[in-house]
Protein backbone atom coordinates (compact mmCIF):
# COMPACT_ATOMS: atom_id res chain seq x y z
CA UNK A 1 -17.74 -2.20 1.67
CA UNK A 2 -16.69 -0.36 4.61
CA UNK A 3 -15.01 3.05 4.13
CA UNK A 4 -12.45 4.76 6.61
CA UNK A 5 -10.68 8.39 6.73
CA UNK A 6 -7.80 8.37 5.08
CA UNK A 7 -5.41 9.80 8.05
CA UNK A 8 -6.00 13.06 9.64
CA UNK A 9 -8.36 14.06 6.48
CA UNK A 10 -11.94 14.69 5.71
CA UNK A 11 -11.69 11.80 2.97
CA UNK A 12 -13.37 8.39 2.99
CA UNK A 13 -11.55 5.49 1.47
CA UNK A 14 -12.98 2.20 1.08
CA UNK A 15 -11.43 -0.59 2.74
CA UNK A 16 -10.53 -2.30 -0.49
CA UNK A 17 -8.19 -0.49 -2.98
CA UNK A 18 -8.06 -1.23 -6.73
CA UNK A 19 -4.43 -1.55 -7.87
CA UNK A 20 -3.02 -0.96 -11.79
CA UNK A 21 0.27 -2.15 -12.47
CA UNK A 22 -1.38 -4.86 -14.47
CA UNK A 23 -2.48 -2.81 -16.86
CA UNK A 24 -0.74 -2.56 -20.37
CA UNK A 25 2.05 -4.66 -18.84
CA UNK A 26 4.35 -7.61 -19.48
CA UNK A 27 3.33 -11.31 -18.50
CA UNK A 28 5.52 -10.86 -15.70
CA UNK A 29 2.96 -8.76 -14.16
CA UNK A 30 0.11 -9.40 -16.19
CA UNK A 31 -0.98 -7.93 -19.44
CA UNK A 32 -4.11 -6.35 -19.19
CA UNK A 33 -5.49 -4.62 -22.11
CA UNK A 34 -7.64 -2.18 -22.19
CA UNK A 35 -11.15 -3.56 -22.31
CA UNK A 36 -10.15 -6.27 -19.63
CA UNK A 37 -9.03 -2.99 -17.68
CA UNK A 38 -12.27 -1.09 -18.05
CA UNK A 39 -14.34 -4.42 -17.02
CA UNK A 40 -12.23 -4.97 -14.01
CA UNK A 41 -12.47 -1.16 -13.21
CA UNK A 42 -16.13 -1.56 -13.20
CA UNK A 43 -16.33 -4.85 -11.42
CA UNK A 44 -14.67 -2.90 -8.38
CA UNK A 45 -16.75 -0.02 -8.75
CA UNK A 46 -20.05 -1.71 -8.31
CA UNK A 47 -18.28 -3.90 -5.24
CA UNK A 48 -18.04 -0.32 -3.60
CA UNK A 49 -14.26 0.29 -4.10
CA UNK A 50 -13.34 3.88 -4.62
CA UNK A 51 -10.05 4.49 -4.73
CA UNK A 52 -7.86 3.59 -8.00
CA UNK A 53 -3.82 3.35 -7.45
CA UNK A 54 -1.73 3.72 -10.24
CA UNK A 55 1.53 5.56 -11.22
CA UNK A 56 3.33 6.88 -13.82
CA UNK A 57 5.98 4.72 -14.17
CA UNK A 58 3.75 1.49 -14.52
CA UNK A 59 4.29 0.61 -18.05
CA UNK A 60 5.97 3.73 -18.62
CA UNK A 61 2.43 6.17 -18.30
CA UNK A 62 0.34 3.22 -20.19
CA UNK A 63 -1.73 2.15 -17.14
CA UNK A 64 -2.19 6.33 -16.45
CA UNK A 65 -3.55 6.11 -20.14
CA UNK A 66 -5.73 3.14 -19.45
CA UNK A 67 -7.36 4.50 -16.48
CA UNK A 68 -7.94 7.70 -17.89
CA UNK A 69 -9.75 6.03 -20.95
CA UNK A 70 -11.92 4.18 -18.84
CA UNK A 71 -13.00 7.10 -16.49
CA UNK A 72 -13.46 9.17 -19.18
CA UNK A 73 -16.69 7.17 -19.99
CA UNK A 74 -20.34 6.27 -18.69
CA UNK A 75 -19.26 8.71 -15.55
CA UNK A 76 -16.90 6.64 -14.01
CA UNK A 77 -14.79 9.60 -12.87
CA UNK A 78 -17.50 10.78 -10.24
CA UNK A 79 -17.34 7.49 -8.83
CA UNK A 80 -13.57 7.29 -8.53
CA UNK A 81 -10.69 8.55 -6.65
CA UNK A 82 -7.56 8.40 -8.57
CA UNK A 83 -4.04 8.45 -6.73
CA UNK A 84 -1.00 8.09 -8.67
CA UNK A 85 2.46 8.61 -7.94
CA UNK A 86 5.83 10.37 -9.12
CA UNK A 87 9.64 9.93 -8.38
CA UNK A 88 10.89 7.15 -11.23
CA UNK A 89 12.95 7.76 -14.06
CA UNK A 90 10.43 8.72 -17.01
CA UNK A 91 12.71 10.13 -19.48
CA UNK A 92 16.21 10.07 -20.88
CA UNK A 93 17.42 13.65 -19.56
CA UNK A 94 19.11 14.41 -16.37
CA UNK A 95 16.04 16.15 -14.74
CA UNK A 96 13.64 13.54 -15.58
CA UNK A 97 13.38 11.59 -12.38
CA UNK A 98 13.86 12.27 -8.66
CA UNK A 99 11.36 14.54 -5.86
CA UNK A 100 13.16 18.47 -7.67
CA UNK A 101 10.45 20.84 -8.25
CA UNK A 102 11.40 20.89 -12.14
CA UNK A 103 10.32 16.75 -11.99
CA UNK A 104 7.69 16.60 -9.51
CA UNK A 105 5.76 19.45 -11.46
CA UNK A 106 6.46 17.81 -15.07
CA UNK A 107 5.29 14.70 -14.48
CA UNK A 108 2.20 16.23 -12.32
CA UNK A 109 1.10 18.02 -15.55
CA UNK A 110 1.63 15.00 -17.79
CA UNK A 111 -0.15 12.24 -15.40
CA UNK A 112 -3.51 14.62 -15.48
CA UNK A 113 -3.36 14.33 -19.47
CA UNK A 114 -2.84 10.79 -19.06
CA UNK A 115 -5.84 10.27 -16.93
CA UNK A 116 -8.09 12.80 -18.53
CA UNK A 117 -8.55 14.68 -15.35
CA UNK A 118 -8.03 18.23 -14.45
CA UNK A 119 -7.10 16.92 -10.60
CA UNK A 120 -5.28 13.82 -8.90
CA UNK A 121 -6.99 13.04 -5.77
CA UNK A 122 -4.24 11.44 -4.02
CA UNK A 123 -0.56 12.44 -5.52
CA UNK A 124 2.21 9.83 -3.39
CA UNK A 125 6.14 10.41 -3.76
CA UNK A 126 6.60 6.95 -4.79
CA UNK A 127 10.31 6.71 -2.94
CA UNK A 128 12.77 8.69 -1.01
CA UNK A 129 15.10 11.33 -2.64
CA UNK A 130 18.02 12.07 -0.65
CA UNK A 131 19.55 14.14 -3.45
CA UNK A 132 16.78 16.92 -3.22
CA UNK A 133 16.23 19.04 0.18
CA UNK A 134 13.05 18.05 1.30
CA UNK A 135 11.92 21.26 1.53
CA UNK A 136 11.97 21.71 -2.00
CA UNK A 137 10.15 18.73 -2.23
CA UNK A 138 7.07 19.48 -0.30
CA UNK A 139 6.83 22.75 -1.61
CA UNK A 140 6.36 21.89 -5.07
CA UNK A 141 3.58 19.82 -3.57
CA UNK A 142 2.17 22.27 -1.67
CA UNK A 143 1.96 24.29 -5.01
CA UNK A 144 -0.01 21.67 -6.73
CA UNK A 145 -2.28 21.69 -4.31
CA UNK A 146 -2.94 25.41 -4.35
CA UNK A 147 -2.86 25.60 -8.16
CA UNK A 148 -6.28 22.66 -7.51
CA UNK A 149 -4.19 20.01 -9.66
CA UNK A 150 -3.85 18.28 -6.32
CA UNK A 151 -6.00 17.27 -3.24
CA UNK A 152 -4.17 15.53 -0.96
CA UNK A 153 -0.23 14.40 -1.16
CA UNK A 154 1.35 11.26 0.55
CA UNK A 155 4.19 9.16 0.33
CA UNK A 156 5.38 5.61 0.01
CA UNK A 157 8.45 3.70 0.76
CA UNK A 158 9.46 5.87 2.96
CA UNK A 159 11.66 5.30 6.52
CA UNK A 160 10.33 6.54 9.46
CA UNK A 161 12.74 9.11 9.82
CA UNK A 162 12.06 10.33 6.14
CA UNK A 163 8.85 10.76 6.54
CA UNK A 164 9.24 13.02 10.31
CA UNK A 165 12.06 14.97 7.96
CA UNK A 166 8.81 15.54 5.38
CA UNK A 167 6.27 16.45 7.80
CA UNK A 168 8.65 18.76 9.34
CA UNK A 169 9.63 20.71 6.40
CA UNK A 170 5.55 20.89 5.68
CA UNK A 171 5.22 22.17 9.01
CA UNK A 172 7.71 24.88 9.46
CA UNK A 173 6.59 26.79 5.81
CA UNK A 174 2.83 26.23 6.59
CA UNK A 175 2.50 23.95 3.77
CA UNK A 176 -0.04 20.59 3.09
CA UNK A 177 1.49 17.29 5.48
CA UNK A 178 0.97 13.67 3.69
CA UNK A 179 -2.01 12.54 4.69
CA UNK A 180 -0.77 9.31 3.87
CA UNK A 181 1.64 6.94 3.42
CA UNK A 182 1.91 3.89 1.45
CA UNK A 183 3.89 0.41 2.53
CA UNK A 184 4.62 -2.82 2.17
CA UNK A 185 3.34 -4.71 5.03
CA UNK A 186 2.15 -8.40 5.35
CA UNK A 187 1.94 -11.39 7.05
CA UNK A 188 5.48 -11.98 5.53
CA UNK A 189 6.89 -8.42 5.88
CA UNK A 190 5.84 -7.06 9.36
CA UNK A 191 9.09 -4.81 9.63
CA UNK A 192 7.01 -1.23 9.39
CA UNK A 193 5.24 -2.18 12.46
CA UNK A 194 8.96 -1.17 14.26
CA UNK A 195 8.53 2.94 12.93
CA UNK A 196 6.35 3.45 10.44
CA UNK A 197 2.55 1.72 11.82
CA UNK A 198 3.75 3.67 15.21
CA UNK A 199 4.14 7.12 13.37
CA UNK A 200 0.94 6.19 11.71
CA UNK A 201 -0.47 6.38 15.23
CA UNK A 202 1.25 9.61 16.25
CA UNK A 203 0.85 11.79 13.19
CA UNK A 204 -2.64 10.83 11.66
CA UNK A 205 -1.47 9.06 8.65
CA UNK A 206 -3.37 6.67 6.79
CA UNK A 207 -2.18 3.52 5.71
CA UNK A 208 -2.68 1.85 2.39
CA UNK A 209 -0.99 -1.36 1.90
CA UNK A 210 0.39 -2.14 -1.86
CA UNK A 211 1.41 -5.61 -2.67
CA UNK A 212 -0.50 -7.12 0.43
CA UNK A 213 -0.22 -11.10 -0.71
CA UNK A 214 3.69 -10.51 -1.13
CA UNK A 215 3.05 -11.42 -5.01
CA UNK A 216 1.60 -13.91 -4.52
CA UNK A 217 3.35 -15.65 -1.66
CA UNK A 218 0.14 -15.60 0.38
CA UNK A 219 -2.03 -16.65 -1.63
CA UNK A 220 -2.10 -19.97 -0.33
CA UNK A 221 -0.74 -21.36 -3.43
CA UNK A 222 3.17 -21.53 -3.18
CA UNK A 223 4.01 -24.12 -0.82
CA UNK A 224 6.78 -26.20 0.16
CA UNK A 225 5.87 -29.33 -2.41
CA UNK A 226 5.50 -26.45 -5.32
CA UNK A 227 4.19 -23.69 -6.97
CA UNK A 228 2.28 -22.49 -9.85
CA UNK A 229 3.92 -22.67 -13.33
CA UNK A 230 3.13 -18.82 -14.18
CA UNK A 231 3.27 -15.54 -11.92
CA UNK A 232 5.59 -12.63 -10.79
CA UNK A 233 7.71 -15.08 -9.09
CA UNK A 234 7.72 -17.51 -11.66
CA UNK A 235 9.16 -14.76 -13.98
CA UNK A 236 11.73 -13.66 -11.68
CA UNK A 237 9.77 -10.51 -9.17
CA UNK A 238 12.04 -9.90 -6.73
CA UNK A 239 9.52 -7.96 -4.55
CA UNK A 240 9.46 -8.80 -1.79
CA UNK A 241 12.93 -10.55 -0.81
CA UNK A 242 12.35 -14.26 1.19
CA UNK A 243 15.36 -14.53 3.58
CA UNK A 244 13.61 -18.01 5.43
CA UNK A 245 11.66 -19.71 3.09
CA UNK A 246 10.85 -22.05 5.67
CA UNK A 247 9.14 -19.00 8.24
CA UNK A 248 6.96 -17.81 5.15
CA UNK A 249 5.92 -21.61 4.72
CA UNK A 250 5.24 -22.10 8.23
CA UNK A 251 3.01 -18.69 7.85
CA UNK A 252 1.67 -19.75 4.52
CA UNK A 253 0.68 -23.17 6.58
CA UNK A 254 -1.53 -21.43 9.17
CA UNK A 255 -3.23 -19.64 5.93
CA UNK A 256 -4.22 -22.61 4.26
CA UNK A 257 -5.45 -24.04 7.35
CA UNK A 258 -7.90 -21.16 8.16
CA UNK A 259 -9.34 -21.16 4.62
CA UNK A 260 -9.96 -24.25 4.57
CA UNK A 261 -11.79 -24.41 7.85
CA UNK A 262 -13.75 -21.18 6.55
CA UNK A 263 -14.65 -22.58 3.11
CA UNK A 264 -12.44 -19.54 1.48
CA UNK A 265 -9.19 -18.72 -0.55
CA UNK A 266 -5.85 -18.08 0.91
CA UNK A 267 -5.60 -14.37 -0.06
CA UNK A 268 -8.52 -13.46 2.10
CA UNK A 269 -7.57 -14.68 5.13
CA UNK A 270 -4.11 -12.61 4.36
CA UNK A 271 -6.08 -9.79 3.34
CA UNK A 272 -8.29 -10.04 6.11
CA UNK A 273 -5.74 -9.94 8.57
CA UNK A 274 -4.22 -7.17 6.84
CA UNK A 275 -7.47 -4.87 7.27
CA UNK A 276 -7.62 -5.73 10.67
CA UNK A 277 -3.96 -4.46 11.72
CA UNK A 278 -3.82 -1.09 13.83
CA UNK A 279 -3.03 1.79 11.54
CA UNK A 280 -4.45 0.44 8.35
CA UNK A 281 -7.10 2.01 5.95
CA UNK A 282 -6.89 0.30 2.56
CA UNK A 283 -5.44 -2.55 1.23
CA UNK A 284 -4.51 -2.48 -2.57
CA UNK A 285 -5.70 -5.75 -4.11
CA UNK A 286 -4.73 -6.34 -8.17
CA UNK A 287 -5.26 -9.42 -10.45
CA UNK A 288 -4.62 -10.80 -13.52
CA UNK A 289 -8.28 -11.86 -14.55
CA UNK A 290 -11.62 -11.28 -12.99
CA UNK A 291 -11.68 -14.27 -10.98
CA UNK A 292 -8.90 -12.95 -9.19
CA UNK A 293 -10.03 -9.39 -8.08
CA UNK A 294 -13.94 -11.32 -7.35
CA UNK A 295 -11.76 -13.47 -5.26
CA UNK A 296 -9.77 -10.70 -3.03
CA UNK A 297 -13.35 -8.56 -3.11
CA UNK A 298 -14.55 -11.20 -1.16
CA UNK A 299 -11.86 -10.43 1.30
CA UNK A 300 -13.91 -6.92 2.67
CA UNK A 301 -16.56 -9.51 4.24
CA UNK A 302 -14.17 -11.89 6.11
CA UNK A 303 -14.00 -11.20 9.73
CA UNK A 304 -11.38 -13.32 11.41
CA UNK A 305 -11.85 -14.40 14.90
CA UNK A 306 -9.56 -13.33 17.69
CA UNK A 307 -8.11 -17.07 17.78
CA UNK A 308 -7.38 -17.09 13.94
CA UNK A 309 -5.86 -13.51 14.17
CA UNK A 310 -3.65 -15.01 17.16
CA UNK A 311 -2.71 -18.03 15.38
CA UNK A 312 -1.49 -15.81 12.43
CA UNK A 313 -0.02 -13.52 14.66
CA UNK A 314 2.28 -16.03 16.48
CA UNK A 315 3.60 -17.73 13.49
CA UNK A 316 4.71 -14.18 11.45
CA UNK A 317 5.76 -12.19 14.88
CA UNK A 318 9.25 -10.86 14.08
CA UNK A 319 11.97 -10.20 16.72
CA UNK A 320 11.20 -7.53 18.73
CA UNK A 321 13.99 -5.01 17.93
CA UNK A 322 16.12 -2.40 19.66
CA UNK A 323 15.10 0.24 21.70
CA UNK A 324 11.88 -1.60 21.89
CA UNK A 325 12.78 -4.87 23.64
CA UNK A 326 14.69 -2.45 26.05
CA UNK A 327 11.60 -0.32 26.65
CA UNK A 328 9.74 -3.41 27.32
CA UNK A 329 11.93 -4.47 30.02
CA UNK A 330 12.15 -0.85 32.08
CA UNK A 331 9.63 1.73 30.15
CA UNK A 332 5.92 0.15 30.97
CA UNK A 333 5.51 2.29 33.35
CA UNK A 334 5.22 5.31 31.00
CA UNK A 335 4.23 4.05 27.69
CA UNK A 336 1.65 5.67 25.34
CA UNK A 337 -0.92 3.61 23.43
CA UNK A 338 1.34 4.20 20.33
CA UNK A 339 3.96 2.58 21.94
CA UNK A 340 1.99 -0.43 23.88
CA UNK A 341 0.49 -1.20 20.16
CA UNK A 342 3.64 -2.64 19.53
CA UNK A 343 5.04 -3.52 22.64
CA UNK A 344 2.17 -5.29 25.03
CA UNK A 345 2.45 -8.67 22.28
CA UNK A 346 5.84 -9.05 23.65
CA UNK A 347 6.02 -8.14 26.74
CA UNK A 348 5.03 -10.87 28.77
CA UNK A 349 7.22 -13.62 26.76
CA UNK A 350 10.65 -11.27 27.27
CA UNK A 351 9.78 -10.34 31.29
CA UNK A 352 8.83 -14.10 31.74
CA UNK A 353 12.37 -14.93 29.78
C-alpha cells in the first residue's frame, strides 16, 4: 500500500480508503451488521489501509456506532484514522442540521461517543451551507481543533468558489484551513477537474475520492445488454445522475476491454485510473461482502500503462469549458502548471480545429 500526504499536512494517508455507509444500512446500500463490519474493518487493516470514512448521518449515527465498536477492540484504534463528517439533518429541532456553531459543535461531541474516541482525525463539512456566514463556520472548527477533539478539518461537496470563501475566512482570523476536500470524481463524472482538481493544485488540498465506481456504474458490470438484478441502482440511487447513457457505455466499454486484457475486474482499472489522476490522494472503496473490498484492494497494485490511461482518457474527456477553451486559444503563453494540468489535453485538438 502506498501512502501520500494528505494536502499541505504532515499526515500520511494510504492510497486506498475504507468507506462505511454500508454499515447498519438498508439493502439499498447494503446491510452490514456488525460482525461483517468488524471483519471487513480488519481485512483492510492488514491490506495496509488506514484511513476509515464514515459520517454521522449514515444510518442515522449507526455506522459511527459500528466503527466505534470495532476500534474499541484488539487495538484497532492505533491502527486507524477515523474521519467523519457533519452538516445533515440529525434531529427533529430547528438547530439540528446545517455548518452554525450550535450544530457543528453538537454533533462533534456526539460522533466521538459514537466512535469511542476522545478525537476525530479528519472532521469534513459534508456540504455547503449558504445560510451560515462562513466565518462562523470555520471558527467553530477551529475551536475543535484547539479544544484536541479535532486534528485536521476538510470539506466535501463543495464548489470551487465555496471552498476559496472557506479558506479565506480561515485565513483572515488565523484559524486551521481544510486540509482536504472530498469529491465525486470518476471516469463518468470528470466535472471537478474544471475548479476544484485545479484549486487542489494551488492551495495544497488533498483529494479523497468517495463513490469512485459511480455505484457501481464502473464496475464493469452494467452494460448496454443489462445489469445485475440487485444494487444501489437497482433500488433506485440516484447518485450520480447519467445524462448519456450511451457516453458512460462507451467508457464502461474501454473498461471491460482493459480488464480483460489484464486478467482483472472492472473496478480496478476505474480505480486505478482514479489513483493515478493529478491531485488525488485516496480513493474511498466500500462493498457489500468481502469479495468485494478483496476485489477493489487489489486495485492499489494495478499500474496502468500510459496507452490504457490514454484510451480511458479519450473516451470520458468532457468539453472543455469556458474561460478555459478561451485561455487555450490566447493564454499559453503565460500559463502555470495548475492551469496546463487541465489545459495541454486540449490544446492541440481546439488550435488544430
Amino acid at each position: 500500500m502506498e501512502y501520500r500526504y494528505l494536502g499541505r499536512s504532515g499526515l500520511k494517508v494510504s492510497t486506498l480508503t475504507m468507506g462505511t455507509m454500508t454499515f447498519g444500512g438498508s439493502e439499498k446500500v447494503g446491510a452490514t451488521a456488525q460482525d461483517d463490519a468488524t471483519r471487513q474493518i480488519d481485512l483492510c487493516l492488514d491490506a495496509g489501509i488506514n484511513l476509515l470514512d464514515t459520517a454521522n448521518v449514515y444510518n442515522a449515527g449507526v455506522s459511527e456506532e459500528m466503527i466505534g465498536v470495532a476500534l474499541a477492540e484488539n487495538g484497532r484504534r492505533q491502527k486507524a484514522l477515523v474521519a467523519t463528517k457533519v452538516r445533515f439533518k440529525m434531529g427533529d429541532g430547528p438547530n439540528e442540521i446545517g455548518l452554525s456553531r450550535h450544530h457543528i459543535i453538537a454533533q462533534a461531541e456526539a460522533s466521538l461517543k459514537r466512535l469511542k474516541t476522545d478525537v476525530i482525525d479528519l472532521y469534513q463539512v459534508h456540504e455547503w451551507d449558504g445560510m451560515t456566514p462562513i466565518e462562523e463556520t470555520m471558527e467553530a472548527l477551529d475551536t475543535l481543533i484547539k479544544q484536541g477533539k479535532v486534528r485536521y478539518i476538510g470539506c466535501s461537496n463543495y464548489s470551487g468558489w465555496h471552498i476559496m470563501k472557506a479558506l479565506q475566512a480561515a485565513d483572515k482570523n488565523h484559524g486551521q484551513r481544510f486540509i482536504s476536500q472530498q469529491i465525486h470524481y470518476t471516469l463518468h463524472s470528470r466535472e471537478a477537474e474544471y475548479e476544484l482538481i485545479p484549486i487542489t493544485g494551488d492551495q495544497g488540498l488533498g483529494v479523497l475520492i468517495w463513490s469512485p465506481l459511480a455505484g457501481g456504474l464502473l464496475s464493469g458490470k452494467y452494460r448496454r445488454n443489462g445489469g445485475p438484478d440487485s444494487g444501489r441502482h437497482v433500488g433506485g440511487f440516484r447518485e450520480p445522475p447519467v445524462y448519456d447513457w450511451e457516453k458512460l457505455y462507451d467508457i464502461v466499454d474501454v473498461i471491460v476491454d482493459i480488464a480483460d486484457d489484464r486478467g482483472v475486474s472492472g473496478a480496478q482499472v476505474a480505480l486505478a485510473w482514479s489513483l493515478g489522476r493529478p491531485g488525488v490522494t485516496s480513493v474511498i472503496i466500500g462493498g457489500r461482502n468481502d469479495a468485494q473490498f478483496k476485489d477493489n484492494l487489489a486495485a492499489a497494485e494495478l499500474k496502468l500503462t500510459a496507452e490504457e490511461r490514454a484510451r480511458l482518457d479519450a473516451v470520458s474527456r468532457p468539453p472543455l469549458l469556458y474561460p478555459y477553451w478561451h485561455q487555450t486559444f490566447t493564454a499559453q503563453d503565460r500559463l502555470g502548471p495548475v492551469d496546463r494540468n487541465l489545459i495541454e489535453p486540449y490544446a492541440e485538438e481546439l488550435n488544430r480545429g
